[in-house]
PDB file of N, CA and C in Angstrom:
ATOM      1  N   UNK A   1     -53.110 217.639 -60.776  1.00  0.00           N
ATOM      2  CA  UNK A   1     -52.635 217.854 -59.421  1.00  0.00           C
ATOM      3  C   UNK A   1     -51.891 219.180 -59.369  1.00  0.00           C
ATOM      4  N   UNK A   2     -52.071 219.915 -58.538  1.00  0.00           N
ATOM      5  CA  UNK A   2     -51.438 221.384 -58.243  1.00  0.00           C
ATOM      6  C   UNK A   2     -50.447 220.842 -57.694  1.00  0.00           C
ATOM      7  N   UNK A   3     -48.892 221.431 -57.917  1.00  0.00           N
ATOM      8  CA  UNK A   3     -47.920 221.124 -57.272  1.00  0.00           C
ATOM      9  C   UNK A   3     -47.899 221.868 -56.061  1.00  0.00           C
ATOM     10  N   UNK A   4     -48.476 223.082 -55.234  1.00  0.00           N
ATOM     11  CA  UNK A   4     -48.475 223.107 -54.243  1.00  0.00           C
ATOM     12  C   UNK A   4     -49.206 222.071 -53.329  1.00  0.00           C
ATOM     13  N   UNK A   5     -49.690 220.852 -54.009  1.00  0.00           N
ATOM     14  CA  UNK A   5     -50.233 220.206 -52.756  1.00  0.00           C
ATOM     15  C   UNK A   5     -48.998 219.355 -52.002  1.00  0.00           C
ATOM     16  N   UNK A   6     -48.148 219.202 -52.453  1.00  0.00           N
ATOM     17  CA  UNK A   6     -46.912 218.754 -52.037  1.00  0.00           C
ATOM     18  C   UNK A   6     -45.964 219.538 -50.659  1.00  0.00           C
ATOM     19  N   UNK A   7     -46.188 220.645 -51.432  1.00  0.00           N
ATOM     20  CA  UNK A   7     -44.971 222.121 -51.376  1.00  0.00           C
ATOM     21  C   UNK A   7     -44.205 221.425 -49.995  1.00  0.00           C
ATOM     22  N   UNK A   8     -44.982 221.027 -49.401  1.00  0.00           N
ATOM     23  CA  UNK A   8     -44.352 221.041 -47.536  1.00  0.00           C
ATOM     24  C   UNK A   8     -43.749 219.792 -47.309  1.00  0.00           C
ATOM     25  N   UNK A   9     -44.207 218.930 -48.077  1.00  0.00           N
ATOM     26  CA  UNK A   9     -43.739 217.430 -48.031  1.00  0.00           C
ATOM     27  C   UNK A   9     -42.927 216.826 -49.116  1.00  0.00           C
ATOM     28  N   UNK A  10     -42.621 217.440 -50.355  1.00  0.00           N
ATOM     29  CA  UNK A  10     -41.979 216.950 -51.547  1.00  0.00           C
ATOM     30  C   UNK A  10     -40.505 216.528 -51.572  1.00  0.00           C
ATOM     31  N   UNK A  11     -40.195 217.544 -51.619  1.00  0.00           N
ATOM     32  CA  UNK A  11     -38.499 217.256 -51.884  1.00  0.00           C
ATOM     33  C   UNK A  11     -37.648 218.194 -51.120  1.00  0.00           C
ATOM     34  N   UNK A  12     -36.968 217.770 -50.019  1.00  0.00           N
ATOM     35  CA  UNK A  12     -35.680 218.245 -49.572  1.00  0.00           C
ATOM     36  C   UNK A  12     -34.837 217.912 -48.867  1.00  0.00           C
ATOM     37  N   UNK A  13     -33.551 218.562 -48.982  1.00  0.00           N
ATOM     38  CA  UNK A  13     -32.637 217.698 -48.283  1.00  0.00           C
ATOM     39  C   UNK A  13     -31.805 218.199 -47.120  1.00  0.00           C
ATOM     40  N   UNK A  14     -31.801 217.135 -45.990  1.00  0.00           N
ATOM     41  CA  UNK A  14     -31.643 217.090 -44.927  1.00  0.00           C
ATOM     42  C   UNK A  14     -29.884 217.086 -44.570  1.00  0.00           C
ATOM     43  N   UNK A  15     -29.457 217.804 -44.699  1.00  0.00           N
ATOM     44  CA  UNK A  15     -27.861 217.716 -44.899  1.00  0.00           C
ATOM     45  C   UNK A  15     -27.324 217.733 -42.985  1.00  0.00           C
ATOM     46  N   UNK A  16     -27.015 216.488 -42.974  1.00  0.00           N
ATOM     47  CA  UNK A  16     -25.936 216.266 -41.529  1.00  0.00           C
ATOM     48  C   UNK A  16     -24.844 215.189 -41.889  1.00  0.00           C
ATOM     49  N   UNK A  17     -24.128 214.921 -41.323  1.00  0.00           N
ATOM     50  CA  UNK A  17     -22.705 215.046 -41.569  1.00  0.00           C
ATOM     51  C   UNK A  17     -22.795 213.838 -42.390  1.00  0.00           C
ATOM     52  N   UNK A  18     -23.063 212.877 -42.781  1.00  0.00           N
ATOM     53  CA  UNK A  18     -23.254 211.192 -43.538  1.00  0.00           C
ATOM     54  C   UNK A  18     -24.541 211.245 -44.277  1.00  0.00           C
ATOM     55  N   UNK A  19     -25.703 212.586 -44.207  1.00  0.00           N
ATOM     56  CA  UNK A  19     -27.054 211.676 -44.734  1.00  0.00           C
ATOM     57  C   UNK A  19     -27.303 212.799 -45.377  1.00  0.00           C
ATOM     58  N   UNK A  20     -27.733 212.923 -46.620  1.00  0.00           N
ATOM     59  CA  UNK A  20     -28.986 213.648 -47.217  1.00  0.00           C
ATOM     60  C   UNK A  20     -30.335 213.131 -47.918  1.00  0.00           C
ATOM     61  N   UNK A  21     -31.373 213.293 -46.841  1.00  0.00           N
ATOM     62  CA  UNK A  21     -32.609 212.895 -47.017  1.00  0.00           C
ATOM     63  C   UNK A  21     -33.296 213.400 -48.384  1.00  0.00           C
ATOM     64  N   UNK A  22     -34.020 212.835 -49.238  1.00  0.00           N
ATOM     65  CA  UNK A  22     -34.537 212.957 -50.364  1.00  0.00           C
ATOM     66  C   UNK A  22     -36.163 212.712 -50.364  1.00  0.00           C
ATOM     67  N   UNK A  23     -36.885 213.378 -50.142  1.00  0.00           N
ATOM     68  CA  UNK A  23     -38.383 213.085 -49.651  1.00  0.00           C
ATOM     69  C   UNK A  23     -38.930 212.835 -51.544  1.00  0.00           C
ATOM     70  N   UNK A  24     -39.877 212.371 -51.993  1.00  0.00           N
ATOM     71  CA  UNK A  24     -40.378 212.350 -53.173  1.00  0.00           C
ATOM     72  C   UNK A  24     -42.414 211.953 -52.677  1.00  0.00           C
ATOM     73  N   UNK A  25     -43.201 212.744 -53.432  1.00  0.00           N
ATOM     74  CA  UNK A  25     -44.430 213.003 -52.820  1.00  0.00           C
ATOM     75  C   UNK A  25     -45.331 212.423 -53.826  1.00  0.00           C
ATOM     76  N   UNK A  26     -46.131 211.565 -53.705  1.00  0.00           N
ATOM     77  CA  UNK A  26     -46.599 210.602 -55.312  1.00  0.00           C
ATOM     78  C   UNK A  26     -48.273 210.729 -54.956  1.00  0.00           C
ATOM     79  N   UNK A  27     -48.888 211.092 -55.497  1.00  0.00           N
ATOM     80  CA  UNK A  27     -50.262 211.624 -56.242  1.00  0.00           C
ATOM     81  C   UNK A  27     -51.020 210.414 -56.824  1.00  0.00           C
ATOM     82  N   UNK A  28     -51.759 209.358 -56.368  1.00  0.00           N
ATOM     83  CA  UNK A  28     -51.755 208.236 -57.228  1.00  0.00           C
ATOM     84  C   UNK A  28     -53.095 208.402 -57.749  1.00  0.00           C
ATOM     85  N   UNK A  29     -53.282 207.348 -58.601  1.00  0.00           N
ATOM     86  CA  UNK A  29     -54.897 208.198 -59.292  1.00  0.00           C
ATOM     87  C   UNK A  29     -54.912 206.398 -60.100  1.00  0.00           C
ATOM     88  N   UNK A  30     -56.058 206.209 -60.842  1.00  0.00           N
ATOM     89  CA  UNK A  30     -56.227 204.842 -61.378  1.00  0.00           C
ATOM     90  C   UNK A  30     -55.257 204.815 -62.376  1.00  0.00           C
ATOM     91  N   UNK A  31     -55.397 205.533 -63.434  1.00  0.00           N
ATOM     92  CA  UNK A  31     -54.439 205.514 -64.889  1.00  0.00           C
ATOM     93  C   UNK A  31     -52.918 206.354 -64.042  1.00  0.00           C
ATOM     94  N   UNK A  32     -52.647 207.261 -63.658  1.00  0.00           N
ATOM     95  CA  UNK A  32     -51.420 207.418 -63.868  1.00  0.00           C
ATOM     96  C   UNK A  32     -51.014 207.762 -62.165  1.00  0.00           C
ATOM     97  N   UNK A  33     -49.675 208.364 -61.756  1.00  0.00           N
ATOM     98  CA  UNK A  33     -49.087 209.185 -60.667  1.00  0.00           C
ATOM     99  C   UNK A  33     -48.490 209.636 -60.782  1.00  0.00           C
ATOM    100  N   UNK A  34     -48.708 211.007 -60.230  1.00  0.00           N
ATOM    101  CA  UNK A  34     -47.509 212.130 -60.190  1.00  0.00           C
ATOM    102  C   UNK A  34     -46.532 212.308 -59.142  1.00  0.00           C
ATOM    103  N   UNK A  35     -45.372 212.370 -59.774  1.00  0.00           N
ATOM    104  CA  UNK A  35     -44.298 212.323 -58.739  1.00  0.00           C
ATOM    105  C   UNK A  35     -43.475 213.403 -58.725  1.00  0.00           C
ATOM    106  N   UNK A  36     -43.425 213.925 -57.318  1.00  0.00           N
ATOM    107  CA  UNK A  36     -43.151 215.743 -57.221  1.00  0.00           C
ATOM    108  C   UNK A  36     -42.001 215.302 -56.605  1.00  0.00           C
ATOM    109  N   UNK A  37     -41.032 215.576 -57.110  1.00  0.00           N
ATOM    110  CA  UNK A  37     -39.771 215.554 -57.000  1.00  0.00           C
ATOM    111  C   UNK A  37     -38.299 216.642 -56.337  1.00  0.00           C
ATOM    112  N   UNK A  38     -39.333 217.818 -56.518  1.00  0.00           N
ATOM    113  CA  UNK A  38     -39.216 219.203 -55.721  1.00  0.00           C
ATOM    114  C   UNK A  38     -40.949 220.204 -55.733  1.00  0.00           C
ATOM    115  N   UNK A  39     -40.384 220.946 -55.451  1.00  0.00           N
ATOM    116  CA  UNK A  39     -41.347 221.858 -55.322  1.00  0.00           C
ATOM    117  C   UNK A  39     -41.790 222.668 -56.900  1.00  0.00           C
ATOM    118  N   UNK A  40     -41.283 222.169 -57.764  1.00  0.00           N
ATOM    119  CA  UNK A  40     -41.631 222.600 -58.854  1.00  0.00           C
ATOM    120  C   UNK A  40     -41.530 221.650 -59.999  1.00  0.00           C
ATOM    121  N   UNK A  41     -40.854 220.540 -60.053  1.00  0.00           N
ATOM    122  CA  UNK A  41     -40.773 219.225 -60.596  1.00  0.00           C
ATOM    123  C   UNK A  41     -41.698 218.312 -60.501  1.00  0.00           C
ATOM    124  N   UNK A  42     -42.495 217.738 -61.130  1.00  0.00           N
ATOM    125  CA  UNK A  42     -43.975 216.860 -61.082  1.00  0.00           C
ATOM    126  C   UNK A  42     -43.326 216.137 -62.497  1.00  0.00           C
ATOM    127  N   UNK A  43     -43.317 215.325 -62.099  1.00  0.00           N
ATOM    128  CA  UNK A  43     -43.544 214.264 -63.118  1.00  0.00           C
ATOM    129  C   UNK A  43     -44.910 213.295 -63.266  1.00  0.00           C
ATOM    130  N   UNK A  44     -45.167 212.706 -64.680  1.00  0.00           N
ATOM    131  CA  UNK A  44     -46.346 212.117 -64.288  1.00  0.00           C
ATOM    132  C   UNK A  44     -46.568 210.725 -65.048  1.00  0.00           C
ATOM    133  N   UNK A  45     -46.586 209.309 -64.555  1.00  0.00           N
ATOM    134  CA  UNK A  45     -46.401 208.590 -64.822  1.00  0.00           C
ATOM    135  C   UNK A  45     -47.045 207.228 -64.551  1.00  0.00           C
ATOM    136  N   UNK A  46     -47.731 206.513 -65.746  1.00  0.00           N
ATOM    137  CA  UNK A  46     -48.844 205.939 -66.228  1.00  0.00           C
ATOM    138  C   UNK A  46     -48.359 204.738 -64.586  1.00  0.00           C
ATOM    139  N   UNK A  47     -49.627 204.268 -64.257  1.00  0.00           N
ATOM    140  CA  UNK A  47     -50.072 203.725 -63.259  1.00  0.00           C
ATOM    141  C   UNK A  47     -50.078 202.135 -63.594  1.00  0.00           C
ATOM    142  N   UNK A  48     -49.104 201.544 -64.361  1.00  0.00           N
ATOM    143  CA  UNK A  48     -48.823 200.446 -64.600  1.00  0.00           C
ATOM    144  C   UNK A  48     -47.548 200.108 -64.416  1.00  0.00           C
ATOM    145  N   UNK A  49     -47.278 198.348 -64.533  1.00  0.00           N
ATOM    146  CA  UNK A  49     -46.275 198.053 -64.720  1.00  0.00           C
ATOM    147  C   UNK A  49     -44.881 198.721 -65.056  1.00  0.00           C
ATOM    148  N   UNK A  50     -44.765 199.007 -66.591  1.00  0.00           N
ATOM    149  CA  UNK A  50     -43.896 199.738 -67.029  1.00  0.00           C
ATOM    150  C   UNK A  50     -43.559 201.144 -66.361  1.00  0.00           C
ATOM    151  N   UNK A  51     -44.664 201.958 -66.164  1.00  0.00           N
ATOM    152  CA  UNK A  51     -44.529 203.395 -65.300  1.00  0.00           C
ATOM    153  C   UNK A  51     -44.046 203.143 -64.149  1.00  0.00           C
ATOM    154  N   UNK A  52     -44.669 202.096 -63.552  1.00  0.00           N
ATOM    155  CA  UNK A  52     -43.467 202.115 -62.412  1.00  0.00           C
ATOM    156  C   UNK A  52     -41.644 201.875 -62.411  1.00  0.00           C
ATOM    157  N   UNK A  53     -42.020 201.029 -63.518  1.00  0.00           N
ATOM    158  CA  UNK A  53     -40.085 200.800 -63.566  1.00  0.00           C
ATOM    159  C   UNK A  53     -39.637 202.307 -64.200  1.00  0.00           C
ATOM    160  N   UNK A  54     -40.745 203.393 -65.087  1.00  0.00           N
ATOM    161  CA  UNK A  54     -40.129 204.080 -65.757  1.00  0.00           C
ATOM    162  C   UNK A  54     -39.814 205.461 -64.328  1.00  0.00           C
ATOM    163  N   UNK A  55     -40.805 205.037 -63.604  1.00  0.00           N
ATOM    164  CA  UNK A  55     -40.387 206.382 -62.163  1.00  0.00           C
ATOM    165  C   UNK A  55     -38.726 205.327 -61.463  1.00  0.00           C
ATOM    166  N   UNK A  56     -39.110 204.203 -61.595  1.00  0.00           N
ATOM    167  CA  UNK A  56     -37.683 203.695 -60.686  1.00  0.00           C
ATOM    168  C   UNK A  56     -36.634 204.119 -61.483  1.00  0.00           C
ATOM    169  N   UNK A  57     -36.187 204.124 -62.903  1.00  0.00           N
ATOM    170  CA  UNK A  57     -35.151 204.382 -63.751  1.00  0.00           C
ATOM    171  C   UNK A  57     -34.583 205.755 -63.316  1.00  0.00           C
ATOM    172  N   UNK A  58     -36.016 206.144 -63.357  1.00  0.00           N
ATOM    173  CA  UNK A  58     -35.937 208.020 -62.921  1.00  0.00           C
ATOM    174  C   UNK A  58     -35.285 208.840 -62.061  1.00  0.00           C
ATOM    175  N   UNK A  59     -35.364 207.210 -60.419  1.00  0.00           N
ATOM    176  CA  UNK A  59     -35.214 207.728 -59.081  1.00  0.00           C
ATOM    177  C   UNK A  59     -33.231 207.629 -59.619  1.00  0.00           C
ATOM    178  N   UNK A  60     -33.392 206.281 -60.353  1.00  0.00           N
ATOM    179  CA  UNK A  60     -31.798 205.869 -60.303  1.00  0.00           C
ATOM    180  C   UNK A  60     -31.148 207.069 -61.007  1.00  0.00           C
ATOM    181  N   UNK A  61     -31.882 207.421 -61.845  1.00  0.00           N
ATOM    182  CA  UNK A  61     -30.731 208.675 -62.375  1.00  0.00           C
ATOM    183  C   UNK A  61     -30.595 209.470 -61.954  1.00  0.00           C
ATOM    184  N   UNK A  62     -31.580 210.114 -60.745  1.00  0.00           N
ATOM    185  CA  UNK A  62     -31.038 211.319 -59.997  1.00  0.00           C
ATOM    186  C   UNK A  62     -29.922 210.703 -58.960  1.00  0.00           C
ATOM    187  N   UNK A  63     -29.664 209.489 -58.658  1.00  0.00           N
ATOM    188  CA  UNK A  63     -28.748 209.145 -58.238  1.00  0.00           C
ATOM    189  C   UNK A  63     -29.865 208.926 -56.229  1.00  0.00           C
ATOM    190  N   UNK A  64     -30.627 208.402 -56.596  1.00  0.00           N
ATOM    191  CA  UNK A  64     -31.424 208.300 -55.180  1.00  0.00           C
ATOM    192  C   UNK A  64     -31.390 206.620 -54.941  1.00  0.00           C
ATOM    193  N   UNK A  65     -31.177 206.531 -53.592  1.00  0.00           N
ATOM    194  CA  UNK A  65     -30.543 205.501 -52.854  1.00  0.00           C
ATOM    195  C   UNK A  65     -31.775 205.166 -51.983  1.00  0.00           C
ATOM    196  N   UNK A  66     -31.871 203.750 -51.566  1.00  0.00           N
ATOM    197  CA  UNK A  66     -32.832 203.411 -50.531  1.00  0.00           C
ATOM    198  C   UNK A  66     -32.758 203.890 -49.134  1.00  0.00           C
ATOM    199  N   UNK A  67     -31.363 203.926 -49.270  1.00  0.00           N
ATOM    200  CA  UNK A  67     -30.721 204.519 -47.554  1.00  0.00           C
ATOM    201  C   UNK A  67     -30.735 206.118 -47.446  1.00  0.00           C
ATOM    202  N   UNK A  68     -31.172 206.766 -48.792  1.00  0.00           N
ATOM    203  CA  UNK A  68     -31.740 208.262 -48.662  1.00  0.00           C
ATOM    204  C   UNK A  68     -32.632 208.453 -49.579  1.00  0.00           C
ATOM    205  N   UNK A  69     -33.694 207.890 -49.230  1.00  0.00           N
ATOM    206  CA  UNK A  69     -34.606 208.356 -49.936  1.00  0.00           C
ATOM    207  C   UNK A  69     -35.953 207.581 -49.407  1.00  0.00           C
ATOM    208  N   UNK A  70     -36.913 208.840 -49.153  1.00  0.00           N
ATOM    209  CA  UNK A  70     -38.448 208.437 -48.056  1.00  0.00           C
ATOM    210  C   UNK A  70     -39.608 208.913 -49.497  1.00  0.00           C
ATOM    211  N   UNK A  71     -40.403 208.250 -49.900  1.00  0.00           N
ATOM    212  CA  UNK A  71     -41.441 208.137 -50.679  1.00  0.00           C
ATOM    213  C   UNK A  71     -42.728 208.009 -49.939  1.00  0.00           C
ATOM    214  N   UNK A  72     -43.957 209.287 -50.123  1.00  0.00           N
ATOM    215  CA  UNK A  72     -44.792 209.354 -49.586  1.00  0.00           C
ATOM    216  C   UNK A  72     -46.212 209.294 -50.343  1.00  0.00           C
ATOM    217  N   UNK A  73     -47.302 208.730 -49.840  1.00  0.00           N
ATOM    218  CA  UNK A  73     -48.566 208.712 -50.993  1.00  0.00           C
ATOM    219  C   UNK A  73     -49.660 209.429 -50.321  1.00  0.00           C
ATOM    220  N   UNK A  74     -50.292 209.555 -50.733  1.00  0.00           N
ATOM    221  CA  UNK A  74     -51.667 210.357 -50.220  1.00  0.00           C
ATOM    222  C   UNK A  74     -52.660 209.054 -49.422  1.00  0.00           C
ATOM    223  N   UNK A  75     -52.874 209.421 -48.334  1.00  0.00           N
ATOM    224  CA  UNK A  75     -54.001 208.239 -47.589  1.00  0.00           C
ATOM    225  C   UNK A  75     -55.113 208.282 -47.925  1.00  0.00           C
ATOM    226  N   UNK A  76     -55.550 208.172 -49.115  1.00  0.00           N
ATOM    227  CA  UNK A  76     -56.723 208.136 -49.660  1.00  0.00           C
ATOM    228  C   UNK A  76     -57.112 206.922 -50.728  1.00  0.00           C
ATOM    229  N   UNK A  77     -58.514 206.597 -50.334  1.00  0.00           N
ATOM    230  CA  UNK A  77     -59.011 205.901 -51.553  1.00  0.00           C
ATOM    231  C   UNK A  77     -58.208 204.409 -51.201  1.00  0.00           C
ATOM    232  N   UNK A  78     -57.904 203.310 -51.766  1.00  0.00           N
ATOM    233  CA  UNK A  78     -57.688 201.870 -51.242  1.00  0.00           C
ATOM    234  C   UNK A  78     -56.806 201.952 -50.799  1.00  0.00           C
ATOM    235  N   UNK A  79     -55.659 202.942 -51.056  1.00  0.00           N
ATOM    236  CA  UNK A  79     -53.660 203.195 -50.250  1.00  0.00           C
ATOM    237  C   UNK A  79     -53.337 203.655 -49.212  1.00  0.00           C
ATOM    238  N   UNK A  80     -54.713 203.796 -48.065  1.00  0.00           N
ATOM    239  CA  UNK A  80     -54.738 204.502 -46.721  1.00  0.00           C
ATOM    240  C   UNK A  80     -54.685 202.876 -46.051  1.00  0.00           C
ATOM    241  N   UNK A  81     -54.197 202.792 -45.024  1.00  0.00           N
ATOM    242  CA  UNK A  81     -54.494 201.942 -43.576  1.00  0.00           C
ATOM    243  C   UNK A  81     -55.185 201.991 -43.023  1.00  0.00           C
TER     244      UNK A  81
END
């Protein structure tokens, strides 16, 4: 995955007086997903069980909160509506 496919949608933050928004942009694929975390940060992480708790550990250590933080996937392939 090229990390500019993100660039516009990945990571940034929305600073007003109580909130900073945390966008994170996820790439999903059968075996693994990449998770662009900024515009130059891609992480990439196996498409199972464990990979998912190992991206949640991930979110917790940057210190990302449910109440700031929007996670987006690509509408493609079975993860579109």
């Amino acid at each position: 995955m090229a990390t500019h496919t993100f660039s516009l949608l990945l990571s940034f933050s929305h600073h007003n007086s109580h909130l900073i928004m945390k966008i994170i942009g996820i790439d999903m694929s059968k075996d693994t997903f990449h998770a662009a975390f900024d515009e130059t940060e891609v992480i990439i992480f196996q498409n199972t069980v464990s990979g998912i708790n190992e991206f949640i550990q991930e979110m917790i250590a940057r210190g990302c909160t449910k109440n700031e933080i929007a996670i987006g996937t690509e509408a493609t392939g079975v993860y579109h509506l």
